[in-house]
N, C-alpha and C. Protein backbone atom coordinates (compact mmCIF):
# COMPACT_ATOMS: atom_id res chain seq x y z
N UNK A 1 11.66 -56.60 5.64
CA UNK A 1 11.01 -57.89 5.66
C UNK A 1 10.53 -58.20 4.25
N UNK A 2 11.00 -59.48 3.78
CA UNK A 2 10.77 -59.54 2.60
C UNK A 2 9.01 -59.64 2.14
N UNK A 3 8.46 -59.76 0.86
CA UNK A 3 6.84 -59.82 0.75
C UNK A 3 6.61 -61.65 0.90
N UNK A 4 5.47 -61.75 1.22
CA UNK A 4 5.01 -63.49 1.22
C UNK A 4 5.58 -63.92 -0.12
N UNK A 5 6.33 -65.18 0.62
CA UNK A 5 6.57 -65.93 -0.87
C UNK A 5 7.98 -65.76 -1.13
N UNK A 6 7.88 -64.30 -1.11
CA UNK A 6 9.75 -64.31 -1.60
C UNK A 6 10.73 -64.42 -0.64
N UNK A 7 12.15 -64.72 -0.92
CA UNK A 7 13.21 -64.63 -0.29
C UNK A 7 13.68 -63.40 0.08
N UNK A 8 14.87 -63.24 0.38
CA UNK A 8 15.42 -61.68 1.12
C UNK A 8 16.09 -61.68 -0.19
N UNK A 9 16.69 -62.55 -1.13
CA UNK A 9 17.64 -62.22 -2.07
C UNK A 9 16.81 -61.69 -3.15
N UNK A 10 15.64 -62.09 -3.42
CA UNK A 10 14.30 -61.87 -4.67
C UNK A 10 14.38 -60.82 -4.32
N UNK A 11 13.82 -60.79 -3.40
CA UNK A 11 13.66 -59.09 -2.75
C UNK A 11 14.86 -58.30 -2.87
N UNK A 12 15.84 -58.40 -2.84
CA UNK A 12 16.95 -57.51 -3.05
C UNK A 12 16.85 -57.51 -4.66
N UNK A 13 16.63 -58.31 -5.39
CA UNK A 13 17.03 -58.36 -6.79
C UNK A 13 16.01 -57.83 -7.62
N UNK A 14 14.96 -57.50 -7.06
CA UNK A 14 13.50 -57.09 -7.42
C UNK A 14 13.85 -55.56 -6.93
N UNK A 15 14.61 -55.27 -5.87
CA UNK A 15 14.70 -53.72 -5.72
C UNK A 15 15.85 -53.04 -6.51
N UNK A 16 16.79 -53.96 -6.75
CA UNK A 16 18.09 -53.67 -7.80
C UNK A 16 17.26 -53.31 -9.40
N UNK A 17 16.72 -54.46 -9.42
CA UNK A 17 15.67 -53.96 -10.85
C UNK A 17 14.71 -53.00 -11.11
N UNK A 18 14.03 -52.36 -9.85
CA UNK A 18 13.50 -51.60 -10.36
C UNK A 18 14.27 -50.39 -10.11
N UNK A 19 15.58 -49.94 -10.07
CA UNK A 19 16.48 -48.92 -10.13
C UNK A 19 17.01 -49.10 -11.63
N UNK A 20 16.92 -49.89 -12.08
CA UNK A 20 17.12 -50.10 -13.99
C UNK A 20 16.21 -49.79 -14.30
N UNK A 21 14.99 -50.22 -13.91
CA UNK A 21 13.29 -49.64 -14.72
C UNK A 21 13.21 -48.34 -14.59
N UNK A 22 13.66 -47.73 -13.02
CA UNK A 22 13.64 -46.17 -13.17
C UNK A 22 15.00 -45.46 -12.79
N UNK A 23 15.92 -45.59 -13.75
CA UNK A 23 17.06 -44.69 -13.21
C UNK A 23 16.99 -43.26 -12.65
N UNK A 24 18.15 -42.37 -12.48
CA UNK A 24 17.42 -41.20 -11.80
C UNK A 24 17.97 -40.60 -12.95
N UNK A 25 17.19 -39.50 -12.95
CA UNK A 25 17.51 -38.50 -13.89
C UNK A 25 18.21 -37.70 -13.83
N UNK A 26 18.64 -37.32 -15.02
CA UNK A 26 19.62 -36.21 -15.37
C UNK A 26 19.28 -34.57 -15.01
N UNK A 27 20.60 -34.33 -14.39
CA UNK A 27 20.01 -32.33 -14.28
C UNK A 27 19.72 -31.60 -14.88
N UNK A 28 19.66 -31.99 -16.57
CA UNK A 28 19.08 -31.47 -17.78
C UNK A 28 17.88 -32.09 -17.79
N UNK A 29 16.86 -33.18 -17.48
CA UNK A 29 15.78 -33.08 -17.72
C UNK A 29 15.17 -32.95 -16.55
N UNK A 30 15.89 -32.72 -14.94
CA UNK A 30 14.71 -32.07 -13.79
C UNK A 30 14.91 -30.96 -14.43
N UNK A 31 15.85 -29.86 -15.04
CA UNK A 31 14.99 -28.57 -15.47
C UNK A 31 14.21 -28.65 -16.80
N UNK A 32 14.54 -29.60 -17.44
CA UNK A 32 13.75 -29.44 -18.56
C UNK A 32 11.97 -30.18 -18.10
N UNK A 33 12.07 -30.52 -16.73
CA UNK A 33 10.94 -31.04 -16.51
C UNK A 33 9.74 -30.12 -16.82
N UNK A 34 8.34 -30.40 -17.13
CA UNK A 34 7.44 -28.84 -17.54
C UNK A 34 6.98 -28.56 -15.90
N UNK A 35 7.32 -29.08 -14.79
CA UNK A 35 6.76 -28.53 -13.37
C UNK A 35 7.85 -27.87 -12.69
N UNK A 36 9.20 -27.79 -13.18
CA UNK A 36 10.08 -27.07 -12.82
C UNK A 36 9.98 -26.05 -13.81
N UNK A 37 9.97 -26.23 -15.46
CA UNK A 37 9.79 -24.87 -16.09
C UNK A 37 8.92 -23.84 -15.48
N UNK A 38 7.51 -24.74 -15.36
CA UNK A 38 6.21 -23.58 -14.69
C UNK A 38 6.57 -23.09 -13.77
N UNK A 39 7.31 -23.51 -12.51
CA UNK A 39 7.56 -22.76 -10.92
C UNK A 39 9.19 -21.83 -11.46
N UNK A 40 9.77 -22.06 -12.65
CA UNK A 40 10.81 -20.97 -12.80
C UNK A 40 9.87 -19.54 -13.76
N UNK A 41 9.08 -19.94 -14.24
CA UNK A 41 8.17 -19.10 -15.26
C UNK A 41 7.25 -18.37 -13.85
N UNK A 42 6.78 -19.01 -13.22
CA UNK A 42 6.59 -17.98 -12.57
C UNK A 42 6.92 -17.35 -11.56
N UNK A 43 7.87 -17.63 -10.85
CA UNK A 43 9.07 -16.82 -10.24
C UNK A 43 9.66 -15.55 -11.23
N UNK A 44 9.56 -15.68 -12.03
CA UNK A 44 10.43 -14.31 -13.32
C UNK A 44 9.48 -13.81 -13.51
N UNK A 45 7.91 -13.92 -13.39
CA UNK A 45 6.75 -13.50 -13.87
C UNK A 45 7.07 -12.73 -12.35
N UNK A 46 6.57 -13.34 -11.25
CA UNK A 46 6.70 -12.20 -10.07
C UNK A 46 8.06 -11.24 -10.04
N UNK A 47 8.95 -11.88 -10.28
CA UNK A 47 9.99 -11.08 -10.16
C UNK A 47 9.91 -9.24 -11.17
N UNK A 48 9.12 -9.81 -12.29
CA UNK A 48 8.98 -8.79 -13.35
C UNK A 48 7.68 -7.69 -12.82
N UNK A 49 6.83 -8.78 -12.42
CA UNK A 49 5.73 -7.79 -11.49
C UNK A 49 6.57 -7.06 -10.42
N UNK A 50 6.99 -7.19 -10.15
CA UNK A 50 7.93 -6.56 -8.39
C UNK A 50 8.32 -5.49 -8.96
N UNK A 51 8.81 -5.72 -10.00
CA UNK A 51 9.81 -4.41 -10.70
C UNK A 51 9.12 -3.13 -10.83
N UNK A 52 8.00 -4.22 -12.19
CA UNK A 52 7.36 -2.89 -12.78
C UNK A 52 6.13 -1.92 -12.28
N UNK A 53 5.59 -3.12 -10.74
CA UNK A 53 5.05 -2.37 -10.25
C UNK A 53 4.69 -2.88 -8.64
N UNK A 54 5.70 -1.95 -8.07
CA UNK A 54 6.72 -2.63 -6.59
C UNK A 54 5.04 -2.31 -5.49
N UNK A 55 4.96 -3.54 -4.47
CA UNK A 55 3.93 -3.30 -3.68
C UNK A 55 4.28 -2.27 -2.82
N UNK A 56 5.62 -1.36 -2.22
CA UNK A 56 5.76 -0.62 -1.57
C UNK A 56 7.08 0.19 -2.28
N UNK A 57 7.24 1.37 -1.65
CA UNK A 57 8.58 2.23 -1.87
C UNK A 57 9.35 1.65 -1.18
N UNK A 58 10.56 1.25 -1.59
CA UNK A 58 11.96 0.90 -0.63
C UNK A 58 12.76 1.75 -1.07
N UNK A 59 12.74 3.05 -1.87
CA UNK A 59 13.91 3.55 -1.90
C UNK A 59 13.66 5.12 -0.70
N UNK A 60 12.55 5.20 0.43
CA UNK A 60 12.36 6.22 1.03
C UNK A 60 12.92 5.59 2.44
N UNK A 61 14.09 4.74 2.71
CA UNK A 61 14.47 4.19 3.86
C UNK A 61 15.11 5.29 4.89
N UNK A 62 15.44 5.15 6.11
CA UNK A 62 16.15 6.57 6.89
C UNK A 62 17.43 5.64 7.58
């Protein structure tokens, strides 16, 4: 439903435009984003904790 005032076509041409104001981004800058760097930084941070100092033995399996 279009907003008061406007037409259905405004309204279509007002939603076409703001897909030019915000295109979508590239898969080089969602990782270069800094909230995807931080959640890969610390995934390798746990991953490195796991290693160097594992919450349980898994190598005593039967």
């Amino acid at each position: 439903m279009p907003l008061a005032g406007t037409t259905i076509e405004q309204e279509t041409v007002s939603r076409v435009n703001h897909l030019e104001v915000f295109p979508m981004p590239n898969p080089i800058d969602i990782f270069l984003d800094p909230v995807t760097l931080a959640v890969l930084a610390m995934s390798a941070g746990l991953f490195v904790w796991e290693r160097i100092a594992p919450g349980r033995d898994v190598s005593a399996r039967n």
